[in-house]
C-alpha atoms as a PDB file:
ATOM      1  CA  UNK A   1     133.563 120.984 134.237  1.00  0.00           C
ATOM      2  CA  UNK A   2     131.659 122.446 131.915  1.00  0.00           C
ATOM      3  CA  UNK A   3     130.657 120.523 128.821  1.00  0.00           C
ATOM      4  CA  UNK A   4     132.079 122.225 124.774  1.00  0.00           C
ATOM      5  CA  UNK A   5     129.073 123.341 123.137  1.00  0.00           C
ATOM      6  CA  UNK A   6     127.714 121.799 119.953  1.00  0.00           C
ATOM      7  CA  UNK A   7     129.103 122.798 116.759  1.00  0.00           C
ATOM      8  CA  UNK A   8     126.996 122.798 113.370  1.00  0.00           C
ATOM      9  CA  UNK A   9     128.971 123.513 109.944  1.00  0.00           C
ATOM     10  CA  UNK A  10     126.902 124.659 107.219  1.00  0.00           C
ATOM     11  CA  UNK A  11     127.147 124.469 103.450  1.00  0.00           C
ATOM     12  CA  UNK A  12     126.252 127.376 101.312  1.00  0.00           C
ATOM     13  CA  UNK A  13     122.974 125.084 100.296  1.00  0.00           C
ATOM     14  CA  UNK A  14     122.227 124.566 104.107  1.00  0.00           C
ATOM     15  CA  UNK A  15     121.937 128.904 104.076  1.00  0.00           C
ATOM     16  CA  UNK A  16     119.831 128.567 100.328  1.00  0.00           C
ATOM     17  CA  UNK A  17     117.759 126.791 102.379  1.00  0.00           C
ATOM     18  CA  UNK A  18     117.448 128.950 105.556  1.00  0.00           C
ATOM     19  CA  UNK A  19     117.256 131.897 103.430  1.00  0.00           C
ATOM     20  CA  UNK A  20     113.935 130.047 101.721  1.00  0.00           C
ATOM     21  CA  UNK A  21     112.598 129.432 104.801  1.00  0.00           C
ATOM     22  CA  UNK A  22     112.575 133.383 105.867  1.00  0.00           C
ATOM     23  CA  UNK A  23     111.158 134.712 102.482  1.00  0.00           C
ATOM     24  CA  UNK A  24     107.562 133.562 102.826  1.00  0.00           C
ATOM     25  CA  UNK A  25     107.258 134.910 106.393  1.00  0.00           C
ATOM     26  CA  UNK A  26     109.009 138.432 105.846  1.00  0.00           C
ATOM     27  CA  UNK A  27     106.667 138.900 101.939  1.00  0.00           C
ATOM     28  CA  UNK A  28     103.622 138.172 104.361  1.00  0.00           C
ATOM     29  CA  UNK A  29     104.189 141.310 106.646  1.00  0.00           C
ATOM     30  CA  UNK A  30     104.661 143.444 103.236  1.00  0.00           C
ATOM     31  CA  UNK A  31     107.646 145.677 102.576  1.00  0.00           C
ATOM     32  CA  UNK A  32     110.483 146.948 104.661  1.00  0.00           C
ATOM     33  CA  UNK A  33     111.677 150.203 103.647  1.00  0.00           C
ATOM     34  CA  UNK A  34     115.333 149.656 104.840  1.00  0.00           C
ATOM     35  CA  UNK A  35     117.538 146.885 105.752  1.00  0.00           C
ATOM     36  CA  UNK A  36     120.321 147.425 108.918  1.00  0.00           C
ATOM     37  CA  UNK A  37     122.644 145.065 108.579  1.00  0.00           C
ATOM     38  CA  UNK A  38     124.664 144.324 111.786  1.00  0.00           C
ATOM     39  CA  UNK A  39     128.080 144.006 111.189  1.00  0.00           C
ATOM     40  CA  UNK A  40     129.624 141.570 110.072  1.00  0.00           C
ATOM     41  CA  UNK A  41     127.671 138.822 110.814  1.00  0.00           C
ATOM     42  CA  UNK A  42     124.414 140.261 109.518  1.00  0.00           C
ATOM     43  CA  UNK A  43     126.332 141.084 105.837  1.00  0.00           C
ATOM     44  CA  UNK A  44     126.032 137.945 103.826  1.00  0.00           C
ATOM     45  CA  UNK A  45     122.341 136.780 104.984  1.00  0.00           C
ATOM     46  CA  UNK A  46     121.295 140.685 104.529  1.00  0.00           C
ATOM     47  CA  UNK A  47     122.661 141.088 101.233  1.00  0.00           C
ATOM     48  CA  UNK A  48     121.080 137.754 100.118  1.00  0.00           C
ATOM     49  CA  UNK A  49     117.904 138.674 101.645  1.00  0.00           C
ATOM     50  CA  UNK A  50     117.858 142.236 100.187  1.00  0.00           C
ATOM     51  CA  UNK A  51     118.292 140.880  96.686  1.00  0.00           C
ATOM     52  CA  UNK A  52     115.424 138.302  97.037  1.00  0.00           C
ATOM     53  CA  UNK A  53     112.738 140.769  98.608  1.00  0.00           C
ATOM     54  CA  UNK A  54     114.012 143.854  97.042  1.00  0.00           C
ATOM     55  CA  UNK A  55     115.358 146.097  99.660  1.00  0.00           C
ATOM     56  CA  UNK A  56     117.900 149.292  98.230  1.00  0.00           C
ATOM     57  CA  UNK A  57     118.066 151.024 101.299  1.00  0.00           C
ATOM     58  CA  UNK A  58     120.775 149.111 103.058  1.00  0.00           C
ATOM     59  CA  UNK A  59     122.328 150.102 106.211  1.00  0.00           C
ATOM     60  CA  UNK A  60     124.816 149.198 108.441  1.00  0.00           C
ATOM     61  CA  UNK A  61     125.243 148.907 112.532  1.00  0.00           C
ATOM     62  CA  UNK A  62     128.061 147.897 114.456  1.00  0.00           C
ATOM     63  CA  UNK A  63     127.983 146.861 118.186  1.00  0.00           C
ATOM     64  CA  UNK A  64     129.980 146.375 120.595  1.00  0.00           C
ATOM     65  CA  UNK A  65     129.438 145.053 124.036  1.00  0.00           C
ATOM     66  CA  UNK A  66     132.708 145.553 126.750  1.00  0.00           C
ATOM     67  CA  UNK A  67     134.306 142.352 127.503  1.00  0.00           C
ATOM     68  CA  UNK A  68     134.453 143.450 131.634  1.00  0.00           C
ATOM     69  CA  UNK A  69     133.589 141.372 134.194  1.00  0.00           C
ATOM     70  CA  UNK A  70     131.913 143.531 136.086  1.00  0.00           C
ATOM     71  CA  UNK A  71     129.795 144.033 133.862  1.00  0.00           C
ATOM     72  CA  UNK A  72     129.266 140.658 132.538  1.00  0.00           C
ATOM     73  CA  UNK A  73     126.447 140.346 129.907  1.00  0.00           C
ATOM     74  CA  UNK A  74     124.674 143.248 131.459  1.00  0.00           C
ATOM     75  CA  UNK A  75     126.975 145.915 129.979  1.00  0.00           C
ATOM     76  CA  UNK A  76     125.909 148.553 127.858  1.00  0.00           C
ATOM     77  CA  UNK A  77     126.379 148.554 124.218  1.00  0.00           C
ATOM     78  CA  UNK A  78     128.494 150.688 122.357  1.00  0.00           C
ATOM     79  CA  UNK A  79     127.652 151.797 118.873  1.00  0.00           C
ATOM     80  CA  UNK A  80     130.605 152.202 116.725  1.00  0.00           C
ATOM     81  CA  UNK A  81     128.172 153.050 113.662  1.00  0.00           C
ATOM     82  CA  UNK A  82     124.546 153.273 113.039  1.00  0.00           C
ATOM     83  CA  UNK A  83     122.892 155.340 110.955  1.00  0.00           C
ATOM     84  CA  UNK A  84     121.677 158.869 110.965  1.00  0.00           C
ATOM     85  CA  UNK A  85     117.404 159.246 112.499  1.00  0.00           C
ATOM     86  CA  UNK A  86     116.174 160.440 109.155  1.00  0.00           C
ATOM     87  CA  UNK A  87     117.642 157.478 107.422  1.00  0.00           C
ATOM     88  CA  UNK A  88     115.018 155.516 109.990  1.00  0.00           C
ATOM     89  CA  UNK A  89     112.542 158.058 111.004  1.00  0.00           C
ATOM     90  CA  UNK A  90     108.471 156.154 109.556  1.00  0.00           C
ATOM     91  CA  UNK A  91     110.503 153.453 107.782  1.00  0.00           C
ATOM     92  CA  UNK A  92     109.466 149.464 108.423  1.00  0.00           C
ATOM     93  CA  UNK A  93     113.462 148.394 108.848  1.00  0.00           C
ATOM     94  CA  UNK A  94     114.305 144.943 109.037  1.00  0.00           C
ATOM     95  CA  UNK A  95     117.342 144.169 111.063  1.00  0.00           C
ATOM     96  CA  UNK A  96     119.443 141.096 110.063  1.00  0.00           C
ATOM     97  CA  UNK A  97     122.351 139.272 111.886  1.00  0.00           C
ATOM     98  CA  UNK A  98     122.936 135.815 111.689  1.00  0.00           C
ATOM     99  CA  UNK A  99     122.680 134.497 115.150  1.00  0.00           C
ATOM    100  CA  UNK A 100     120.331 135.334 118.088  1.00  0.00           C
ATOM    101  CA  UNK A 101     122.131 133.966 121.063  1.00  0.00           C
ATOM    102  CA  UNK A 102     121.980 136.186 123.804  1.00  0.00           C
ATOM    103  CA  UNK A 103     120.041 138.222 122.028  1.00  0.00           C
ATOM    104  CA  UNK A 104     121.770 141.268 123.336  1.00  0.00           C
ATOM    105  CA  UNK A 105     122.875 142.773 119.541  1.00  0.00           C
ATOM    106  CA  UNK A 106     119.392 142.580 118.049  1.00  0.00           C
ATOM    107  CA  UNK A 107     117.639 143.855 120.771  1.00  0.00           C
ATOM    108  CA  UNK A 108     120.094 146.815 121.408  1.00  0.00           C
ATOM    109  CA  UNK A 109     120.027 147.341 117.437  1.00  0.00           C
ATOM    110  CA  UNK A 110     116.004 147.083 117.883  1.00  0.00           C
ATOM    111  CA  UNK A 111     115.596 149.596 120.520  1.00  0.00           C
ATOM    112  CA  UNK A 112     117.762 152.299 118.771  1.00  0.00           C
ATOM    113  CA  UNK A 113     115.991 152.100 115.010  1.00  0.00           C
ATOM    114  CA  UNK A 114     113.002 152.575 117.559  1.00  0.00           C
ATOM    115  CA  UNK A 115     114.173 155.206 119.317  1.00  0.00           C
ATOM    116  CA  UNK A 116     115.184 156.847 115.831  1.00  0.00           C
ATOM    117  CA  UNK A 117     111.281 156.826 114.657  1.00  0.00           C
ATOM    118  CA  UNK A 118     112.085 153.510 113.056  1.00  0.00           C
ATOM    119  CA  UNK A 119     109.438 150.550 112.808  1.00  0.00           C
ATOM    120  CA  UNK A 120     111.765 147.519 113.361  1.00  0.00           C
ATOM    121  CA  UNK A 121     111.687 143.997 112.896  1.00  0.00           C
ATOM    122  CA  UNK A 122     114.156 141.448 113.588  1.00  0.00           C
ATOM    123  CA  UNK A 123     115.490 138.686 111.496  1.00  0.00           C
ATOM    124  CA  UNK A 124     118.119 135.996 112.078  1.00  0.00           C
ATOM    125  CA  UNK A 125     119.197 132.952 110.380  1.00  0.00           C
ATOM    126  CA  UNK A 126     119.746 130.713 113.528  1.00  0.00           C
ATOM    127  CA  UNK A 127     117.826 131.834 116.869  1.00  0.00           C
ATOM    128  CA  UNK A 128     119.116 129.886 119.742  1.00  0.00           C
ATOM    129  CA  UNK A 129     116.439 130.155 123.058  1.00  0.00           C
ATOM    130  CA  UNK A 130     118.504 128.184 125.121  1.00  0.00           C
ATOM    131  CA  UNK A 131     121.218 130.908 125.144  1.00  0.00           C
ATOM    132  CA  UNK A 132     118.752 134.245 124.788  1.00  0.00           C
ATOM    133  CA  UNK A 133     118.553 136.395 127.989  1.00  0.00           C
ATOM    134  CA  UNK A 134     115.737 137.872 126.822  1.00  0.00           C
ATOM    135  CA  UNK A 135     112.306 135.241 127.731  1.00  0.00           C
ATOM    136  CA  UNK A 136     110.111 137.824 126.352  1.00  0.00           C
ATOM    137  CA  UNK A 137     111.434 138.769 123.598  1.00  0.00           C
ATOM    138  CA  UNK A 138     112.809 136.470 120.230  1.00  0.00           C
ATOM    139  CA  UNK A 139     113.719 137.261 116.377  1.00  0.00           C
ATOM    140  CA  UNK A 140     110.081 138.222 114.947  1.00  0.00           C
ATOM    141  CA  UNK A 141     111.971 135.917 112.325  1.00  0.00           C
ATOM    142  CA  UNK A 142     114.473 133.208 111.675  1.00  0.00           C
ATOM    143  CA  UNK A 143     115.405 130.066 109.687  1.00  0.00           C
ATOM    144  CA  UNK A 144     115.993 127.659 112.602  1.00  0.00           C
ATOM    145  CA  UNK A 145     116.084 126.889 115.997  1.00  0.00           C
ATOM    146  CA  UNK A 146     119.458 125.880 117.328  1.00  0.00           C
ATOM    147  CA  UNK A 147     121.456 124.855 120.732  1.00  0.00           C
ATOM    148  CA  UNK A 148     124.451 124.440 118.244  1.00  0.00           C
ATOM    149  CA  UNK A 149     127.501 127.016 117.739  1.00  0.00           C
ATOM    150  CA  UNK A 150     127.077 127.769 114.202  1.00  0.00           C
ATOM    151  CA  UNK A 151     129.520 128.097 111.349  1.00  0.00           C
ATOM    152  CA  UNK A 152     128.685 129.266 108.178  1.00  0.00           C
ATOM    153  CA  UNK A 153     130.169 128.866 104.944  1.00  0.00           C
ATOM    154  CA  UNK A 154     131.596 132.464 104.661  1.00  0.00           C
ATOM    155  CA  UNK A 155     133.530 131.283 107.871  1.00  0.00           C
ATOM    156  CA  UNK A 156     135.546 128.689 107.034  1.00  0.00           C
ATOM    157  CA  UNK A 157     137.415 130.670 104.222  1.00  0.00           C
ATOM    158  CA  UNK A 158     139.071 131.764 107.733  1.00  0.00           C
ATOM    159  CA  UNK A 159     139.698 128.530 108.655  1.00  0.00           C
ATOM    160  CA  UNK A 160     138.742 126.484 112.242  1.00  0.00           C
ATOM    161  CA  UNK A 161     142.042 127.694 113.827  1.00  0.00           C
ATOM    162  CA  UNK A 162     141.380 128.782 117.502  1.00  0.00           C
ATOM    163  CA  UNK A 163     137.993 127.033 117.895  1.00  0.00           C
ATOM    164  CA  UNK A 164     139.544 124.192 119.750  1.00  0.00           C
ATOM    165  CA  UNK A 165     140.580 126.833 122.312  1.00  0.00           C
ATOM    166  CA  UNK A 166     137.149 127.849 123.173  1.00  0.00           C
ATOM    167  CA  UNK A 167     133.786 129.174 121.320  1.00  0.00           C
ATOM    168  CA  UNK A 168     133.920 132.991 120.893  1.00  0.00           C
ATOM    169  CA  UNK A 169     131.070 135.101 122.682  1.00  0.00           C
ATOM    170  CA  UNK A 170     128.295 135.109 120.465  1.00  0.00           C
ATOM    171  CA  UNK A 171     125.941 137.978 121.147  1.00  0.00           C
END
């Protein structure tokens, strides 16, 4: 049987802090040029992050990875938005999501600002290396290291309904 992963509520100060954590690191490697936010877990973090390093080029990208099982976590992504290779093309973008689990979002998000003349970096608020499928690759940043299913303030608005019947995927 398998065991219910570990659950972590946080408080909007518990993300103040996270989101203090990430500014020295990101101001070291200079500016970005654009921000791709990946929907909709990268919205909050990337809007607070944008404000505090000064990002106006804000962008969005929304993934989605087929729930078959033949596929399993191997499947290829589908991008229901992302934007336009001149938005990208010679700009330093910094991706943001909230969660590296499998790591499967960022690094699809990654390769296709690359692939668009982009130069991207990744940046989550909770990386979680027990669950990543990549052993190679990781956020180049994040607030903290987690084995924990994580639930941020902005969540709970929604309530906890349907947790106790299982953790969603978490990509």
């Amino acid at each position: 049987m398998k065991s219910p992963m570990k659950q972590e509520v946080l408080s909007w100060a518990d993300v103040d802090r996270l989101i203090d954590v990430l500014l020295p690191p990101l101001k070291i490697v200079g500016t970005f040029d654009a921000m791709v936010l990946i929907t909709r877990g990268g919205i909050i973090p990337g809007g607070l992050l944008a404000e505090a390093i000064g990002i106006r080029h804000i962008l969005t990208a929304a993934v989605d990875f087929p729930a078959t099982e033949s596929a399993g976590l191997m499947a290829w992504p589908t991008f229901m938005q992302f934007p336009d290779t001149t938005l990208l093309r010679d700009r330093r973008t910094l991706i943001v999501d909230d969660v590296w689990g499998s790591g499967r979002t960022s690094t699809a998000v990654k390769g296709r600002v690359q692939s668009s003349g982009g130069i991207p970096y990744t940046c989550v608020m909770h990386y979680n290396p027990y669950r990543s499928m990549f052993n190679r690759a990781e956020p180049d940043f994040y607030g903290a290291i987690t084995d924990a299913y994580i639930i941020y303030p902005w969540e709970l608005d929604r309530g906890l309904r349907g947790l106790e019947m299982g953790v969603p995927d978490i990509n």
